[in-house]
Protein backbone atom coordinates (compact mmCIF):
# COMPACT_ATOMS: atom_id res chain seq x y z
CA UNK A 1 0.00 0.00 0.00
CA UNK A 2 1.32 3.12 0.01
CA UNK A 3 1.23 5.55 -2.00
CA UNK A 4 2.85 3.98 -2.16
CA UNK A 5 1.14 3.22 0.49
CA UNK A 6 -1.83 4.72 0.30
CA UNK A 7 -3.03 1.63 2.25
CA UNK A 8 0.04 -0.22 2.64
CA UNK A 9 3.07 0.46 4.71
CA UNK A 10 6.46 1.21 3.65
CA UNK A 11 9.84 0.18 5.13
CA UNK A 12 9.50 3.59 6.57
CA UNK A 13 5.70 3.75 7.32
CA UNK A 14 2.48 3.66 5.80
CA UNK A 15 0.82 6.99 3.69
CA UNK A 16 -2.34 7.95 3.01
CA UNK A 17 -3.30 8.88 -0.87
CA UNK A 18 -4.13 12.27 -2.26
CA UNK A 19 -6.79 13.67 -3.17
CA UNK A 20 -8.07 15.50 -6.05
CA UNK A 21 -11.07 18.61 -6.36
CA UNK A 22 -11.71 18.19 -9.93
CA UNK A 23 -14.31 15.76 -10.63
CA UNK A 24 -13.14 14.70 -14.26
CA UNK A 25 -11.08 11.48 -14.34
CA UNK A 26 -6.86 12.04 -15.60
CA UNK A 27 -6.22 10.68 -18.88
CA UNK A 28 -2.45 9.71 -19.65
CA UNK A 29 -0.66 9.62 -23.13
CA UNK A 30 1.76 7.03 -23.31
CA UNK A 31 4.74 6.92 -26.33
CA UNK A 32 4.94 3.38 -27.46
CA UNK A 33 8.68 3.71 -28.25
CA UNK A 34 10.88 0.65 -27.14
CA UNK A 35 14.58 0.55 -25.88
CA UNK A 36 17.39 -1.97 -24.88
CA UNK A 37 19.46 -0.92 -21.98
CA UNK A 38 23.30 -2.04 -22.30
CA UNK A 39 23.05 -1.91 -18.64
CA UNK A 40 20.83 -1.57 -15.40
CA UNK A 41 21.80 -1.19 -11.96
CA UNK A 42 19.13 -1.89 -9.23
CA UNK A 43 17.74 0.59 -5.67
CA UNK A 44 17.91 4.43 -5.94
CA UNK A 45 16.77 7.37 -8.06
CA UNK A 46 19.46 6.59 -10.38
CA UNK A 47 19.25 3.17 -11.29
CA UNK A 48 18.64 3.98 -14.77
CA UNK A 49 20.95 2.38 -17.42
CA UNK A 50 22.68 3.25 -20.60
CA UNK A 51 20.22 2.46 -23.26
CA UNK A 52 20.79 2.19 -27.32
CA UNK A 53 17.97 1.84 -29.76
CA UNK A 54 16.91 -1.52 -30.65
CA UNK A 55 16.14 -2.88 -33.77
CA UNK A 56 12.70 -1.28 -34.80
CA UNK A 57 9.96 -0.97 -37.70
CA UNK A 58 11.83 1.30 -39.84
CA UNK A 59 15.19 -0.49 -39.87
CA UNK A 60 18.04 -2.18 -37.85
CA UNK A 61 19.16 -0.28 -34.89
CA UNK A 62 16.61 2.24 -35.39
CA UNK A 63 13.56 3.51 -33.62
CA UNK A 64 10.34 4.17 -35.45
CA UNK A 65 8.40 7.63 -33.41
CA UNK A 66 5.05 7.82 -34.93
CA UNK A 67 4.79 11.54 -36.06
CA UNK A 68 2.03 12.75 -33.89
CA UNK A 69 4.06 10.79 -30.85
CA UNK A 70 7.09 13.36 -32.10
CA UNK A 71 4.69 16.43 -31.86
CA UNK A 72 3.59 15.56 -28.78
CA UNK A 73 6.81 14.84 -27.09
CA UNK A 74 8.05 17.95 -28.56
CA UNK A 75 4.97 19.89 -27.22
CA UNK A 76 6.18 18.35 -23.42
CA UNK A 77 9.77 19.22 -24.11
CA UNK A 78 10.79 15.87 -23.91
CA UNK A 79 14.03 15.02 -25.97
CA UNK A 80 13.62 11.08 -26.25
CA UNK A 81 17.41 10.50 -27.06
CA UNK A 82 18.26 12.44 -23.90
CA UNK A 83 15.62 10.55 -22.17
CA UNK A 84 16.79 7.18 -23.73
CA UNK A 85 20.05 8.05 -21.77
CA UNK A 86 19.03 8.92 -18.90
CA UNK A 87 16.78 11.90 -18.57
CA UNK A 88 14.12 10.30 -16.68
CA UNK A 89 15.79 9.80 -13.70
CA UNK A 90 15.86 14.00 -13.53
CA UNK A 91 12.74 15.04 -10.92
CA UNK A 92 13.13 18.27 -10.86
CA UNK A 93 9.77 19.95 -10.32
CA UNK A 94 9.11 22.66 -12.68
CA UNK A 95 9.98 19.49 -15.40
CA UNK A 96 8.03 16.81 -13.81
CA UNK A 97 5.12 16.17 -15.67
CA UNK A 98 2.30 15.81 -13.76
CA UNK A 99 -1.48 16.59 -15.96
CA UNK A 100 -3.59 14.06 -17.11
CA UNK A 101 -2.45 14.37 -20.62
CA UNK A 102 1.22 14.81 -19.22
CA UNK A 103 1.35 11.01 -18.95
CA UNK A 104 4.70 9.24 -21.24
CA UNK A 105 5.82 5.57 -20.47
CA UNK A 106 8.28 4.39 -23.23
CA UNK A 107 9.23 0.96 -22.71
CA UNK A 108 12.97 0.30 -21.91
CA UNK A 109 13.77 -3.14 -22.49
CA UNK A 110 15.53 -4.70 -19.88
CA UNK A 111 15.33 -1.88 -17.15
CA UNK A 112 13.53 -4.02 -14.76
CA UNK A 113 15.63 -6.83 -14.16
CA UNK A 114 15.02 -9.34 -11.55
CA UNK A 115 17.64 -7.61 -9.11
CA UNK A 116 15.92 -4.02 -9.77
CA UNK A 117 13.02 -5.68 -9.02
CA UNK A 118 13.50 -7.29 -6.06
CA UNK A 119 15.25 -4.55 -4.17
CA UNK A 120 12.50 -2.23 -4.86
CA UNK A 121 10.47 -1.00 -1.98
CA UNK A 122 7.11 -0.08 -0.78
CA UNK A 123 6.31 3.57 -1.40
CA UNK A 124 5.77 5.55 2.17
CA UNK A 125 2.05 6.05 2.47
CA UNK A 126 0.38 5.46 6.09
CA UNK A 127 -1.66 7.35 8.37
CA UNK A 128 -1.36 8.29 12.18
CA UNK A 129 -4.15 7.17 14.18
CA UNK A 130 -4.85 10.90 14.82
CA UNK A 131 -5.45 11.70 11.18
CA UNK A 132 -8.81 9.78 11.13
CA UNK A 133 -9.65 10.74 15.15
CA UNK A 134 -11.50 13.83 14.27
CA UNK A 135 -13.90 12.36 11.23
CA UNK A 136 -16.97 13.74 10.94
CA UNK A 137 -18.88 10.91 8.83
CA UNK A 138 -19.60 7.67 10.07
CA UNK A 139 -16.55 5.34 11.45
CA UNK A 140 -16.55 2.04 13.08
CA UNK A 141 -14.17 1.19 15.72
CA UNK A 142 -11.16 -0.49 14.70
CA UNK A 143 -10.86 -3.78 13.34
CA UNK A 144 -9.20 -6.40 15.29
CA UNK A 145 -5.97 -6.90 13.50
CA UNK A 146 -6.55 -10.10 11.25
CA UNK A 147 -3.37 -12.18 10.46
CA UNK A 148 -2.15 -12.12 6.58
CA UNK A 149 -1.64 -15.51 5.00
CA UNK A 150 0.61 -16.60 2.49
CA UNK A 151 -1.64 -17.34 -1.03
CA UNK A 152 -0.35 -20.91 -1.89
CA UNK A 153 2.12 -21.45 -4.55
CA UNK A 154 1.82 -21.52 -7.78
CA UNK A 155 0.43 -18.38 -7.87
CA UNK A 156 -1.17 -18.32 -11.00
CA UNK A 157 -3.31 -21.37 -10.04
CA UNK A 158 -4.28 -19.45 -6.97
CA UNK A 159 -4.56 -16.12 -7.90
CA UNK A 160 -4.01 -15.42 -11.52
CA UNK A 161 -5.09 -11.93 -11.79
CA UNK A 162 -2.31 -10.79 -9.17
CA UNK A 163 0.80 -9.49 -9.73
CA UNK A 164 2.79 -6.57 -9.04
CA UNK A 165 3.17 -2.48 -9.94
CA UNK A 166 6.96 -1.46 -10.33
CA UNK A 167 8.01 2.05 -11.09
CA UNK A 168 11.01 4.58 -10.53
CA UNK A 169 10.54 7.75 -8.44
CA UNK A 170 12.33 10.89 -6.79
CA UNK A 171 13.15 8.49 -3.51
CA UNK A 172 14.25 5.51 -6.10
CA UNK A 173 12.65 2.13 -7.46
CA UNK A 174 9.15 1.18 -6.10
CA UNK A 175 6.90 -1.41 -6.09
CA UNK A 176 2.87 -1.88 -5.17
CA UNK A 177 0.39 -4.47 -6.07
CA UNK A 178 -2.43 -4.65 -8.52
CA UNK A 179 -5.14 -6.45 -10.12
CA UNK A 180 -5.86 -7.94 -14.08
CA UNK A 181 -9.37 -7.24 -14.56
CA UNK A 182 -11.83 -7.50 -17.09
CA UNK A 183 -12.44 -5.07 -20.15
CA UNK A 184 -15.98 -5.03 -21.32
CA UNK A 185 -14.72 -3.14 -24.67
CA UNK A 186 -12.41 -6.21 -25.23
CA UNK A 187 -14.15 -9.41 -23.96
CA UNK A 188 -11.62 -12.23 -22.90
CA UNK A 189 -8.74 -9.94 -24.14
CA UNK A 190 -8.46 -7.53 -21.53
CA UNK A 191 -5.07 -5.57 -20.98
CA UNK A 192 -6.02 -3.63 -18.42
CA UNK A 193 -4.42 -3.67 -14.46
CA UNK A 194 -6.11 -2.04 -11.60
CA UNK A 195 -3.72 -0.27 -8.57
CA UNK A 196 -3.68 2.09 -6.39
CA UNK A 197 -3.57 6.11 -7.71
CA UNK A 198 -0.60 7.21 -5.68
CA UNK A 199 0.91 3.83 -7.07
CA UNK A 200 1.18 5.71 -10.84
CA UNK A 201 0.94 9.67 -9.60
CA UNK A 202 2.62 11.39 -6.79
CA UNK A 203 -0.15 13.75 -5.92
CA UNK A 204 -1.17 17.32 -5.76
CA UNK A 205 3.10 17.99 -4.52
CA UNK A 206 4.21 15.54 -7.36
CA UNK A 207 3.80 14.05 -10.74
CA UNK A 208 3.80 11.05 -12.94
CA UNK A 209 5.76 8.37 -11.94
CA UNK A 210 8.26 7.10 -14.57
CA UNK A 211 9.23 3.52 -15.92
CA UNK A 212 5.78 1.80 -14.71
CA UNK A 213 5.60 -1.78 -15.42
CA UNK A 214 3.53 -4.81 -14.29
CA UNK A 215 4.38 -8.19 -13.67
CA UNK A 216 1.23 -10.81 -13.48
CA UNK A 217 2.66 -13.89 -11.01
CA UNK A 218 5.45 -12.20 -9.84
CA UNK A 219 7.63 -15.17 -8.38
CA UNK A 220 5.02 -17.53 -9.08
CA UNK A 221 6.53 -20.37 -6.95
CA UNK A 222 6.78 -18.11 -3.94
CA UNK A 223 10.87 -18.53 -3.12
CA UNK A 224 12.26 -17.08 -0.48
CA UNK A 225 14.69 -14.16 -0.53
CA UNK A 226 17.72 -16.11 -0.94
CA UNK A 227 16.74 -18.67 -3.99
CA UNK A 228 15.18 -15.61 -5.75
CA UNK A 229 18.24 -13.92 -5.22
CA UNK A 230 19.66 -16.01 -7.76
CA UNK A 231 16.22 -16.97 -10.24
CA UNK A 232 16.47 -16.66 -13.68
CA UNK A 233 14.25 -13.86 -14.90
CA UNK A 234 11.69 -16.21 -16.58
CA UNK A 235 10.90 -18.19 -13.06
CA UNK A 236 10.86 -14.02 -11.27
CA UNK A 237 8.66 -13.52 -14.49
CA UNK A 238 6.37 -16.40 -15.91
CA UNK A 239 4.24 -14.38 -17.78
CA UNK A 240 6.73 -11.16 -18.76
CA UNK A 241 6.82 -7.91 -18.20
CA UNK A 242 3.83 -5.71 -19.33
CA UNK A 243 4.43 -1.92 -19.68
CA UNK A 244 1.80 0.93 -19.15
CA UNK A 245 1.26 2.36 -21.91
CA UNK A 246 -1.91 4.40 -20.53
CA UNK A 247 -2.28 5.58 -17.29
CA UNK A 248 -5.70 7.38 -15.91
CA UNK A 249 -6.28 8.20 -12.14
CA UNK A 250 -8.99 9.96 -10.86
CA UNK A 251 -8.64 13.99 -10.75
CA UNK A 252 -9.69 14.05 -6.53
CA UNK A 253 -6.36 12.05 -6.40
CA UNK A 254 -3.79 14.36 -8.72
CA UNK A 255 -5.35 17.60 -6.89
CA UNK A 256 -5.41 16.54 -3.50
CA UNK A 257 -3.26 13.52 -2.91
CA UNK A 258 -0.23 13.14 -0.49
CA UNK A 259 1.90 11.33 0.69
CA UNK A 260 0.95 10.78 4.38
CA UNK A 261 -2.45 11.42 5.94
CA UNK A 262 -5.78 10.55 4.20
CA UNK A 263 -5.83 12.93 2.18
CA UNK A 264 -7.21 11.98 -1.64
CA UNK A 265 -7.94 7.86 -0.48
CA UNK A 266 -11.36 7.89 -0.78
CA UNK A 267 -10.38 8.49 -4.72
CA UNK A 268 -6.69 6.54 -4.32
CA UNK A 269 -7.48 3.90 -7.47
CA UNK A 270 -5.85 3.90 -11.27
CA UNK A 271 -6.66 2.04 -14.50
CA UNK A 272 -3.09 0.73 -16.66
CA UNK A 273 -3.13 -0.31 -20.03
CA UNK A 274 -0.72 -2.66 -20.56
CA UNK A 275 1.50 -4.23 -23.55
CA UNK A 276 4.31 -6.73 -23.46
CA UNK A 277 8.25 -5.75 -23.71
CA UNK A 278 9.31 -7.99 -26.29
CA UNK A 279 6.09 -7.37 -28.05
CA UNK A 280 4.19 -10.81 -26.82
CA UNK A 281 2.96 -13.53 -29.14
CA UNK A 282 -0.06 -11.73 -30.15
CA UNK A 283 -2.02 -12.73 -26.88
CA UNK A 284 -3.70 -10.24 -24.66
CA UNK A 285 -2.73 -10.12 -20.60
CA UNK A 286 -5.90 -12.09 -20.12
CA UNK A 287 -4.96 -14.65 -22.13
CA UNK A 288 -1.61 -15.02 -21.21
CA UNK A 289 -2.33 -15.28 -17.49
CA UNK A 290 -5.86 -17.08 -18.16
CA UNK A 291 -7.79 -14.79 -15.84
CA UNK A 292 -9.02 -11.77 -14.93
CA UNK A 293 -11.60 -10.59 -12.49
CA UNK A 294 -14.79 -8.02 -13.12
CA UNK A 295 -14.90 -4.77 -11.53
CA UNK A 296 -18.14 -3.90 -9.17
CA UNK A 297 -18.74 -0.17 -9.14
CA UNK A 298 -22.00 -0.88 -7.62
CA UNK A 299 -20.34 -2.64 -4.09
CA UNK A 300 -23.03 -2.60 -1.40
CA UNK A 301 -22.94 -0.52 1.38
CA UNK A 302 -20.22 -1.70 3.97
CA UNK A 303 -23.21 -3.08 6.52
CA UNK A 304 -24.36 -5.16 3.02
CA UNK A 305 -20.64 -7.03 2.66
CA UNK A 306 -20.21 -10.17 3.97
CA UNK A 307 -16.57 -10.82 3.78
CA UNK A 308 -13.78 -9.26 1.68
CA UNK A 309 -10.48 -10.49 0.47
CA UNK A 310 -7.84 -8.30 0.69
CA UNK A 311 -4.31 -9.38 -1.55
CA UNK A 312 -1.16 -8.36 -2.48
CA UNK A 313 2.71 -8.17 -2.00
CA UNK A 314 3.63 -6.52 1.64
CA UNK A 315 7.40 -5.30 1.75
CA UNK A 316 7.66 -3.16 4.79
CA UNK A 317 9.01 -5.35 8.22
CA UNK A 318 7.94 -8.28 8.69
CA UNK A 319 7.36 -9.09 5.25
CA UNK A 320 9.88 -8.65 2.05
CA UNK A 321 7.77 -8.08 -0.82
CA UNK A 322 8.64 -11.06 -2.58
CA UNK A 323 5.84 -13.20 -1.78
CA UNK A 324 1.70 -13.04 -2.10
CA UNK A 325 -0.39 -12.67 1.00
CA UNK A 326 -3.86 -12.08 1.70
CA UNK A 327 -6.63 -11.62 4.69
CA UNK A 328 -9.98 -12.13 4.66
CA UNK A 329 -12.44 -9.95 6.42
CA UNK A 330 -15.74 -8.28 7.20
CA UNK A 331 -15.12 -5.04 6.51
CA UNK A 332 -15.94 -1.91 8.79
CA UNK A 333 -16.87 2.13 7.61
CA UNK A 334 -13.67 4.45 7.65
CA UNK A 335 -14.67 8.27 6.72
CA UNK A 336 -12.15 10.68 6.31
CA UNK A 337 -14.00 13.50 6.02
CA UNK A 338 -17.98 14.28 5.58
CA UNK A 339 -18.07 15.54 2.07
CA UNK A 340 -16.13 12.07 0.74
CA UNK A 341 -17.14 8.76 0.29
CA UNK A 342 -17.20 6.42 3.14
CA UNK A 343 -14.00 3.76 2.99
CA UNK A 344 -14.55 0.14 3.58
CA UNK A 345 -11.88 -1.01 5.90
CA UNK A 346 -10.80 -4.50 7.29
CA UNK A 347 -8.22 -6.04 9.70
CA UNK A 348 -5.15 -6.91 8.28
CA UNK A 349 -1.42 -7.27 8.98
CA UNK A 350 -0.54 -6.69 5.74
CA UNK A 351 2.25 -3.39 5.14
CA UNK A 352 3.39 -1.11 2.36
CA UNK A 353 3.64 -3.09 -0.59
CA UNK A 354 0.19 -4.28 -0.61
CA UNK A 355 -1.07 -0.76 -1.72
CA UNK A 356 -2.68 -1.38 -4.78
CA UNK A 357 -4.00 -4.95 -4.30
CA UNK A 358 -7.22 -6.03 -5.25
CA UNK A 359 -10.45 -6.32 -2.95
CA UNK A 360 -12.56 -9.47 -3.58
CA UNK A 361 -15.92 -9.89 -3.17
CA UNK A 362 -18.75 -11.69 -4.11
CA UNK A 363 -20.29 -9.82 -7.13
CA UNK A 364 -24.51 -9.27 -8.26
CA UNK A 365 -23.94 -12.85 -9.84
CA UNK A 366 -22.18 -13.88 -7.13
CA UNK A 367 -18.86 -14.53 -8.62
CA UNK A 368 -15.52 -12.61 -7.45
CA UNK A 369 -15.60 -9.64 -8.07
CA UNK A 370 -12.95 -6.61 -7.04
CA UNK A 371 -14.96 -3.74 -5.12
CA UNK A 372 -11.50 -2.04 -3.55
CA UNK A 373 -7.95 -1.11 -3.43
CA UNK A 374 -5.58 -1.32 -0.66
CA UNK A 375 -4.75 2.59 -0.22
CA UNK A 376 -3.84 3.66 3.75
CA UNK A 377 -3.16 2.00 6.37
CA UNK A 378 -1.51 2.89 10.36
CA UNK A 379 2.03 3.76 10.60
CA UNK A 380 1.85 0.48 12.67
CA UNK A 381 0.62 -2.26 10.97
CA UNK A 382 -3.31 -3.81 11.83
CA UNK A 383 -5.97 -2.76 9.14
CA UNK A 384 -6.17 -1.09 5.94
CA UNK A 385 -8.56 1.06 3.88
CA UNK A 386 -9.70 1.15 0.29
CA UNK A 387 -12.49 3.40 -1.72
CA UNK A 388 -15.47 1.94 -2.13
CA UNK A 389 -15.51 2.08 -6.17
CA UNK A 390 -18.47 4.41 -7.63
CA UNK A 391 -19.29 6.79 -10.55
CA UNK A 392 -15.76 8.45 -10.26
CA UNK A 393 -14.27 5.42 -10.23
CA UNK A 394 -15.89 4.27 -13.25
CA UNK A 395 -15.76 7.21 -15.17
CA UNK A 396 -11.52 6.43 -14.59
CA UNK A 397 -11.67 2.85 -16.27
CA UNK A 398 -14.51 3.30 -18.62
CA UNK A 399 -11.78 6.43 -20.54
CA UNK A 400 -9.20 3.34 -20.28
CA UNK A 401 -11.60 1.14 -21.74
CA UNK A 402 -12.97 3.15 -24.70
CA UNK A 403 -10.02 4.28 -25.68
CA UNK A 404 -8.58 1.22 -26.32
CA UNK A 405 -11.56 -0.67 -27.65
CA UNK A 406 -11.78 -3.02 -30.20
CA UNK A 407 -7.75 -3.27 -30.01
């Protein structure tokens, strides 16, 4: 969580997400340009690598920029050859890019490796107790913290649609959870990945994170630390690495969110569109995974949900981020303030790392269904919060959706 916690804990603590006053979802333009790095070096701001064009559409050793991709670069004042070598890993911020239309994701081949990607960590994003003391909607008592357990190897037999968020910011590589679900536009082909909004956007003090990637299964046979340590990248990475090439969050989040408090979680989700680095076999996320789950933005009230199932990949103390965990629970109201949606909230040891993660609930037709996002959480672990998905919510994947329909 977290915004990177905005409902899971970091190594350093949990955050709360942002929120935003606009109500019009953020739409991101992605360049579909693709790299290979000559070398990578994993942890920190700079872990960036080297990178020379790979062999492309319009020749050997050469990349092929769509012309209205050129414009629009140009427009932003991004040189891709400078950022090819480098540029990206420069936050400073009158350049970061941070609108809705701001959004730019080229794919570097190679960048995350399995070492980049297992030393990344858990974005800060947890709340004090006294930041939700004072609310003046309607808030249960605290759960009773409910232990996480481990999801069962192979993960892809036991939760296919997981997998995890990676992505490079000011304070280094990160790393949430997230979600394949279900495109109505593209029926059984779906590319898209739900997270967590401060898991793709730093907030109303921030900008677009760069480099954002997901990987469905992440160490599908659940090693430990020290056999990952020395995994080939195909057992780190069963099913690839899928790039976003589209981003949308909602507007609440890029206007208001931060990176403690609550501010902005009520609105802390995002929509990725996704397409393979080494261009895929022609086969949509869905398909290559062989799941994907439908998203409810008509979840009862809190009082009307049975149970919920909370998962994803906790790396703050006592967990690593390397392996999938989950808690089940009856979930409670959280309110943050009285003008914002009410939060469901459930017990749960899970920490930062989980931000992100998928909430599953029975649906109207009573299969799974994902009704939440991991988003805040206490600076010491116990429960965590996630928006109750509505119109905003939906008006955020239905702009992913349509614009990629049909393809």
């Amino acid at each position: 969580m977290r915004s990177i916690w905005a409902s899971f804990t970091t190594r350093r603590g949990r955050r709360s997400p942002r929120r935003r006053t606009s109500p019009l979802p953020v739409v991101a333009l992605a360049a579909a340009l693709a790299f290979a790095t000559t070398a990578c070096q994993s942890g920190g701001a700079d872990a960036g690598a080297e990178a020379t064009p790979s062999a492309a559409a319009g020749g050997e050793g050469q990349i092929t920029i769509p012309d209205d991709i050129k414009e629009q670069l140009k427009e932003r004042g991004i040189d891709i050859d400078k950022w090819r070598g480098g540029a990206w890993k420069k936050w400073d911020q009158e350049d970061w890019l941070r609108e809705a239309q701001d959004y730019i994701n080229p794919i570097i081949a190679g960048l995350w490796n399995p070492d980049r990607m297992r030393e990344a960590q858990d974005p800060d994003r947890g709340v004090d107790e006294s930041d939700v003391s004072g609310d003046q909607g309607v808030t249960d008592p605290a759960p009773d913290p409910v232990d996480a357990q481990a999801v069962p190897p192979a993960y892809n037999a036991n939760a296919p649609e997981a997998g995890k968020v990676f992505f490079d910011s000011p304070k280094g590589t990160m790393v949430c959870s997230a979600t394949v679900v279900k495109d109505p536009a593209n029926p059984g082909r779906s590319n898209l990945v739900w997270t967590a909004g401060h898991c793709v956007h730093a907030g109303k003090k921030g900008g677009w994170y760069r480099n954002l990637a997901f990987v469905p299964a992440y160490n599908n046979q659940g090693m430990d630390a020290a056999r990952l340590k020395g995994a080939p990248k195909e057992q780190v990475t069963p099913y690839g690495v899928w790039w976003a090439d589209w981003a949308q969050t909602s507007d609440q989040w890029i206007a208001q969110g931060g990176p403690t408090g609550g501010d902005g979680a009520p609105y802390d989700f995002a929509v990725l569109h996704v397409k393979p680095e080494q261009g895929g076999n022609g086969k949509s996320l869905e398909e290559t995974v062989g799941s994907a789950v439908a998203v409810d933005f008509n979840a009862p009230a809190v009082p009307q949900v049975n149970a919920v199932k909370a998962i994803g990949y906790p790396a703050a103390p006592p967990y690593d981020g390397q392996k999938l965990y989950q808690c089940q629970d009856k979930p409670g109201r959280l309110s943050l303030s009285d003008s914002a949606p009410t939060m469901y909230r459930i017990g749960c040891t899970m920490t930062g790392g989980s931000s992100g993660g998928g909430w599953i609930a029975a649906g109207p037709d009573g299969k799974p269904a994902l009704v939440s996002n991991t988003s805040i959480g206490p600076v010491e672990s116990g429960w965590l919060a996630g928006p109750r998905l509505g119109k905003e919510a939906k008006t955020v994947f239905d702009g992913v959706s349509q614009k990629f329909a049909g393809r």
